[in-house]
N, C-alpha and C. Protein backbone atom coordinates (compact mmCIF):
# COMPACT_ATOMS: atom_id res chain seq x y z
N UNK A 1 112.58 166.50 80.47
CA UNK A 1 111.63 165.43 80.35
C UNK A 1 111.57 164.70 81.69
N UNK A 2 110.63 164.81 82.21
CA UNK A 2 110.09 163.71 83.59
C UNK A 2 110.02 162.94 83.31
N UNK A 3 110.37 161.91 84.15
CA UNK A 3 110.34 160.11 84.19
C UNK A 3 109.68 159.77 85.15
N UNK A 4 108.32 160.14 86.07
CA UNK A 4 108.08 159.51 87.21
C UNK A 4 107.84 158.04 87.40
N UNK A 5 107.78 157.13 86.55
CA UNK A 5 107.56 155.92 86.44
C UNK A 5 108.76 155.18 87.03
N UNK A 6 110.00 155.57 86.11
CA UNK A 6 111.66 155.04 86.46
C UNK A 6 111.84 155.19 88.19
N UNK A 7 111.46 156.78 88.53
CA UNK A 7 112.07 156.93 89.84
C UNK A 7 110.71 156.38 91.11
N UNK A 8 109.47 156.18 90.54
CA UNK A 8 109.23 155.07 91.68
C UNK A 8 109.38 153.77 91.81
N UNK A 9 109.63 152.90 90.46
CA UNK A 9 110.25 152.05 90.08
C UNK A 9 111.66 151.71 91.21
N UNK A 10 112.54 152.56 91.12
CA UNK A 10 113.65 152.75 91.38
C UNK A 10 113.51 153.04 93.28
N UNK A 11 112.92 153.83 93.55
CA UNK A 11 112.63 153.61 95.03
C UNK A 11 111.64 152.20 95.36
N UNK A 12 111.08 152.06 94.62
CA UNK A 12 110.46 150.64 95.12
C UNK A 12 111.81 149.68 95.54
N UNK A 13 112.70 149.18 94.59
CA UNK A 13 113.11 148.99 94.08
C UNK A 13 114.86 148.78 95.51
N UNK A 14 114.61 150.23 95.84
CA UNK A 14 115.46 150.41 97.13
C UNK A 14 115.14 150.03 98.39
N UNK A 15 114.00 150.56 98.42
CA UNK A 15 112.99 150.33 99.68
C UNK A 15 113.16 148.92 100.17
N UNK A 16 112.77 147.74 98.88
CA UNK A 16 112.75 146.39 98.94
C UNK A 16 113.84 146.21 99.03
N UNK A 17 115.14 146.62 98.60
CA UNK A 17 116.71 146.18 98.93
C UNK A 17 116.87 146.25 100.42
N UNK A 18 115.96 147.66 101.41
CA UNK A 18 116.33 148.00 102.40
C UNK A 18 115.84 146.91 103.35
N UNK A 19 114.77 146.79 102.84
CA UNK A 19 114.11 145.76 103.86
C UNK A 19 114.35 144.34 103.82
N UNK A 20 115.00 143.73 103.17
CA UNK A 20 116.29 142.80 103.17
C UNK A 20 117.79 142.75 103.63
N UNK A 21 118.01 143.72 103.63
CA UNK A 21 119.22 144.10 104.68
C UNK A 21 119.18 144.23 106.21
N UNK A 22 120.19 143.15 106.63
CA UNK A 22 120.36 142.48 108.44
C UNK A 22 121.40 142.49 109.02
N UNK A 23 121.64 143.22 110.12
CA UNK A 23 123.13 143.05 110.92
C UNK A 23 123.86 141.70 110.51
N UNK A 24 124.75 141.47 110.52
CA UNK A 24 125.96 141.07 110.60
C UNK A 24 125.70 139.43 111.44
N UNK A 25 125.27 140.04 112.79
CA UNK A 25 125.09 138.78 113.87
C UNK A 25 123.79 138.03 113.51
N UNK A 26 122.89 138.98 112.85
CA UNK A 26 121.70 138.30 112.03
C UNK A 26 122.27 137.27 111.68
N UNK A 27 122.90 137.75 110.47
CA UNK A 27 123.07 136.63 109.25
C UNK A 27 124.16 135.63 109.61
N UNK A 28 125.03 135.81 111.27
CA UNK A 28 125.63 134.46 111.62
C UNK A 28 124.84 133.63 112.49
N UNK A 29 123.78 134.49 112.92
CA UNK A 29 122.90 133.34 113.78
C UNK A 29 121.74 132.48 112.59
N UNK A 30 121.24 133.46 111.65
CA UNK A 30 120.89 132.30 111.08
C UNK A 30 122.06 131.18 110.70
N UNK A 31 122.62 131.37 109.78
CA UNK A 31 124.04 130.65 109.74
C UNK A 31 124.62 129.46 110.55
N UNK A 32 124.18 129.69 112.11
CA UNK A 32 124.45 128.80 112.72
C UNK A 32 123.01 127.63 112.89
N UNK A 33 122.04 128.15 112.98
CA UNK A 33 120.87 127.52 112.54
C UNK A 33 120.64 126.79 111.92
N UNK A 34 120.92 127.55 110.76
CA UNK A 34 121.27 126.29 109.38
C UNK A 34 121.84 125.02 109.24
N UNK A 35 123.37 125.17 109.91
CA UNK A 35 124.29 124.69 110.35
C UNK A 35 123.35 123.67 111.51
N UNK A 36 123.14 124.00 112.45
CA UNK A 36 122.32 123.07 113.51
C UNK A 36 121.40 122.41 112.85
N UNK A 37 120.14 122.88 112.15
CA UNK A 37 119.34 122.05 111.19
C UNK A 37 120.16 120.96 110.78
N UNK A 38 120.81 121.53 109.82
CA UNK A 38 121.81 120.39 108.54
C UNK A 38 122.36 119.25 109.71
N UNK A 39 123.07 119.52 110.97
CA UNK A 39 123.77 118.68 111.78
C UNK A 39 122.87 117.53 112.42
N UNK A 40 121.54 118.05 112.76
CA UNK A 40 120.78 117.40 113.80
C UNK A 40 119.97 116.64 112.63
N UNK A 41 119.91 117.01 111.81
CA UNK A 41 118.94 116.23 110.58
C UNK A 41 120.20 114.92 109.28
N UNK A 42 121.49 115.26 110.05
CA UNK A 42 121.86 113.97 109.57
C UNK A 42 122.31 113.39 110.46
N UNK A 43 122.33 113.67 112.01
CA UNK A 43 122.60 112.56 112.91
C UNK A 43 121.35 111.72 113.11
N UNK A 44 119.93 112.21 113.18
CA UNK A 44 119.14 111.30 112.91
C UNK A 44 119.20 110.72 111.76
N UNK A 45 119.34 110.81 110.33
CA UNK A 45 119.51 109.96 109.36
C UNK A 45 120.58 108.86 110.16
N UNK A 46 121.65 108.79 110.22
CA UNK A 46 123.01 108.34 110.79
C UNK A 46 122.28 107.63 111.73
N UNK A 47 121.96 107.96 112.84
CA UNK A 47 120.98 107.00 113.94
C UNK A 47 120.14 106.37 113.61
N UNK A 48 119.53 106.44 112.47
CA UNK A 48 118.26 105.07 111.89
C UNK A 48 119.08 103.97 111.41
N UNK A 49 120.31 105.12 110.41
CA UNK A 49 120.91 103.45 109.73
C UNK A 49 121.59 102.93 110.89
N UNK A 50 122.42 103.33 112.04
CA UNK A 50 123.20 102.28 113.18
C UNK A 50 122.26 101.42 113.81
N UNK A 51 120.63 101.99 114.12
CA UNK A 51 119.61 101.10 114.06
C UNK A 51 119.16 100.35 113.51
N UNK A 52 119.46 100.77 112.53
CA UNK A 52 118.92 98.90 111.54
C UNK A 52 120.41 97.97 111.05
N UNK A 53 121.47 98.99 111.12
CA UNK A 53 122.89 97.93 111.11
C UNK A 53 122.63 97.24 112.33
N UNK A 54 122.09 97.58 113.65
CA UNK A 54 122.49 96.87 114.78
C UNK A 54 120.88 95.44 115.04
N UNK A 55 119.95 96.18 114.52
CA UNK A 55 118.69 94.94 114.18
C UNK A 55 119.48 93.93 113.25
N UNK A 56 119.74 94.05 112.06
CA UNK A 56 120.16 93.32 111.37
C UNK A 56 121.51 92.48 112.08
N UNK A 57 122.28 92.98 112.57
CA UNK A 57 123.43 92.20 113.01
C UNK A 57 123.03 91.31 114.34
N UNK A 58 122.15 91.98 115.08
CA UNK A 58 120.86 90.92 116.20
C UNK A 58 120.48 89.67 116.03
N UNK A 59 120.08 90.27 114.54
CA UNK A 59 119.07 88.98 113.99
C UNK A 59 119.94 87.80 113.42
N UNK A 60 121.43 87.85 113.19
CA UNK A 60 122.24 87.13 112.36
C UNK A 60 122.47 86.28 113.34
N UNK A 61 122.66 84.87 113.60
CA UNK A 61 123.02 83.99 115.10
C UNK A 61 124.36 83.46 114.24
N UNK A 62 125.30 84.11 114.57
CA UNK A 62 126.94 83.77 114.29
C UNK A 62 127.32 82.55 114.87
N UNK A 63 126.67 82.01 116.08
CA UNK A 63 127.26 80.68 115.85
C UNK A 63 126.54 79.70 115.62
N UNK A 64 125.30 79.58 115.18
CA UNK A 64 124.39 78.95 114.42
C UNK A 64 125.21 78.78 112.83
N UNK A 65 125.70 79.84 112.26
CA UNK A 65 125.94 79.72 111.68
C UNK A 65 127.65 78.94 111.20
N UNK A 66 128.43 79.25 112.39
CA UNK A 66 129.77 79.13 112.48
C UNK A 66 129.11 77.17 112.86
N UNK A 67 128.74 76.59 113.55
CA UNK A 67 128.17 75.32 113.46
C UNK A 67 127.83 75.28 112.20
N UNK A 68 127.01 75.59 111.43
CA UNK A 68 126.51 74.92 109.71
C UNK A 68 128.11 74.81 109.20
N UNK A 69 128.59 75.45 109.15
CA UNK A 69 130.03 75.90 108.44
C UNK A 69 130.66 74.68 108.85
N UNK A 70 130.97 74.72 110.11
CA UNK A 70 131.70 73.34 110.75
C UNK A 70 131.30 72.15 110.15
N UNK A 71 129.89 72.09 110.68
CA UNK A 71 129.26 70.90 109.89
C UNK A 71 129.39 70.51 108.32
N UNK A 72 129.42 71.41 107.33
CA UNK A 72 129.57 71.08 106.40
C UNK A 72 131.05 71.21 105.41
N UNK A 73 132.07 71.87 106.45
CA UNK A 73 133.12 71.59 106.10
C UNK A 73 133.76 69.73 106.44
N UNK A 74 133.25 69.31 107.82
CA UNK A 74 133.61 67.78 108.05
C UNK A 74 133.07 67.30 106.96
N UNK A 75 131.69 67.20 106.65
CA UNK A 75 130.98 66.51 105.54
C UNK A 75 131.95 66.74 104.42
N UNK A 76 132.17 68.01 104.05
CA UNK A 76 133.17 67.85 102.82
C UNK A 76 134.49 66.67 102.90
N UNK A 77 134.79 66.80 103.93
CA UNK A 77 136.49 66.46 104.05
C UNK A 77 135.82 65.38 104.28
N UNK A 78 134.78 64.54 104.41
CA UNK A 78 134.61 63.08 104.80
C UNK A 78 134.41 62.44 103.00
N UNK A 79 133.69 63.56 102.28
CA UNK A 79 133.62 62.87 100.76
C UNK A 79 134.67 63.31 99.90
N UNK A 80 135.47 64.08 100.50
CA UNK A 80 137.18 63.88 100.00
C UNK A 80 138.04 62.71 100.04
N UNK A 81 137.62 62.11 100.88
CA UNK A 81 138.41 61.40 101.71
C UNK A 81 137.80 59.65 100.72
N UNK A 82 136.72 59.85 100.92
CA UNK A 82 136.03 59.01 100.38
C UNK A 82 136.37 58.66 98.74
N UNK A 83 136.27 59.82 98.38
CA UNK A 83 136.69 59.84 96.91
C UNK A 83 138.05 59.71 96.56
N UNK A 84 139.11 60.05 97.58
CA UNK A 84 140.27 59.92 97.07
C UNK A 84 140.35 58.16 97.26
N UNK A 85 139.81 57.83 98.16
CA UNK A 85 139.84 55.94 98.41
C UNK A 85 139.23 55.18 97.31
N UNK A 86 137.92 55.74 96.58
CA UNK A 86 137.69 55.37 95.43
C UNK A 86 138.67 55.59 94.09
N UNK A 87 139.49 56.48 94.37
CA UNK A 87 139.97 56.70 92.76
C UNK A 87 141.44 55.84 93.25
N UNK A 88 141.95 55.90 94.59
CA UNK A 88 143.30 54.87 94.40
C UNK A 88 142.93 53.09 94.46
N UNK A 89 141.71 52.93 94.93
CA UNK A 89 141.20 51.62 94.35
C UNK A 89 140.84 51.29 92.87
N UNK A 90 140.22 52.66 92.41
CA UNK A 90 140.22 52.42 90.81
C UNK A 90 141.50 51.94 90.19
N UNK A 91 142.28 53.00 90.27
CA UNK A 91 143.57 52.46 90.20
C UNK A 91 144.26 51.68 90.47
N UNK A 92 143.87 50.91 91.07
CA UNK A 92 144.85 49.87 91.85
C UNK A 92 144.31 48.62 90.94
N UNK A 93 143.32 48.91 90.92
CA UNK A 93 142.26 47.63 89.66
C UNK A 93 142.22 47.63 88.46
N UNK A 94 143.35 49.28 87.89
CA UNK A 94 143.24 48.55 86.65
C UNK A 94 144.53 48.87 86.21
């Protein structure tokens, strides 16, 4: 019984296996490619965010802010101070 269907099937089948098959150094140079893609495509990711960590940390004025801080730590300690004089006069009055 002939099968010609199976065996061109089956050489198709090879043919297409053959023509997918690549030296060795092929498949490490793509490999390294890949590898280069993947590398160079997350050091630019990596380089946008140190760019906007370093905008953002630009834009922050640390001693603008280290002054508010100052400033409103004296203010505190002045209505500490204040309040503790009110409550030992309370006391003292009654």
């Amino acid at each position: 019984m002939r099968r010609p269907g199976i065996y061109a099937r089956q050489t198709a089948a090879r043919l297409k296996g053959e023509q997918y098959q690549v030296d060795d150094g092929v498949r490490a140079a793509r490999g390294v490619a890949l590898n280069l893609f993947n590398l160079r495509r997350r050091k630019s990711e990596i380089d946008q965010r140190v760019e906007m960590a370093r905008d953002r940390l630009e834009s922050v004025d640390l001693y603008g802010l280290r002054a508010e801080l100052e400033a409103a730590l004296a203010e505190q300690t002045d209505i500490d101070a204040k309040l503790a004089e009110l409550q030992a006069a309370a006391s003292a009055a009654a």
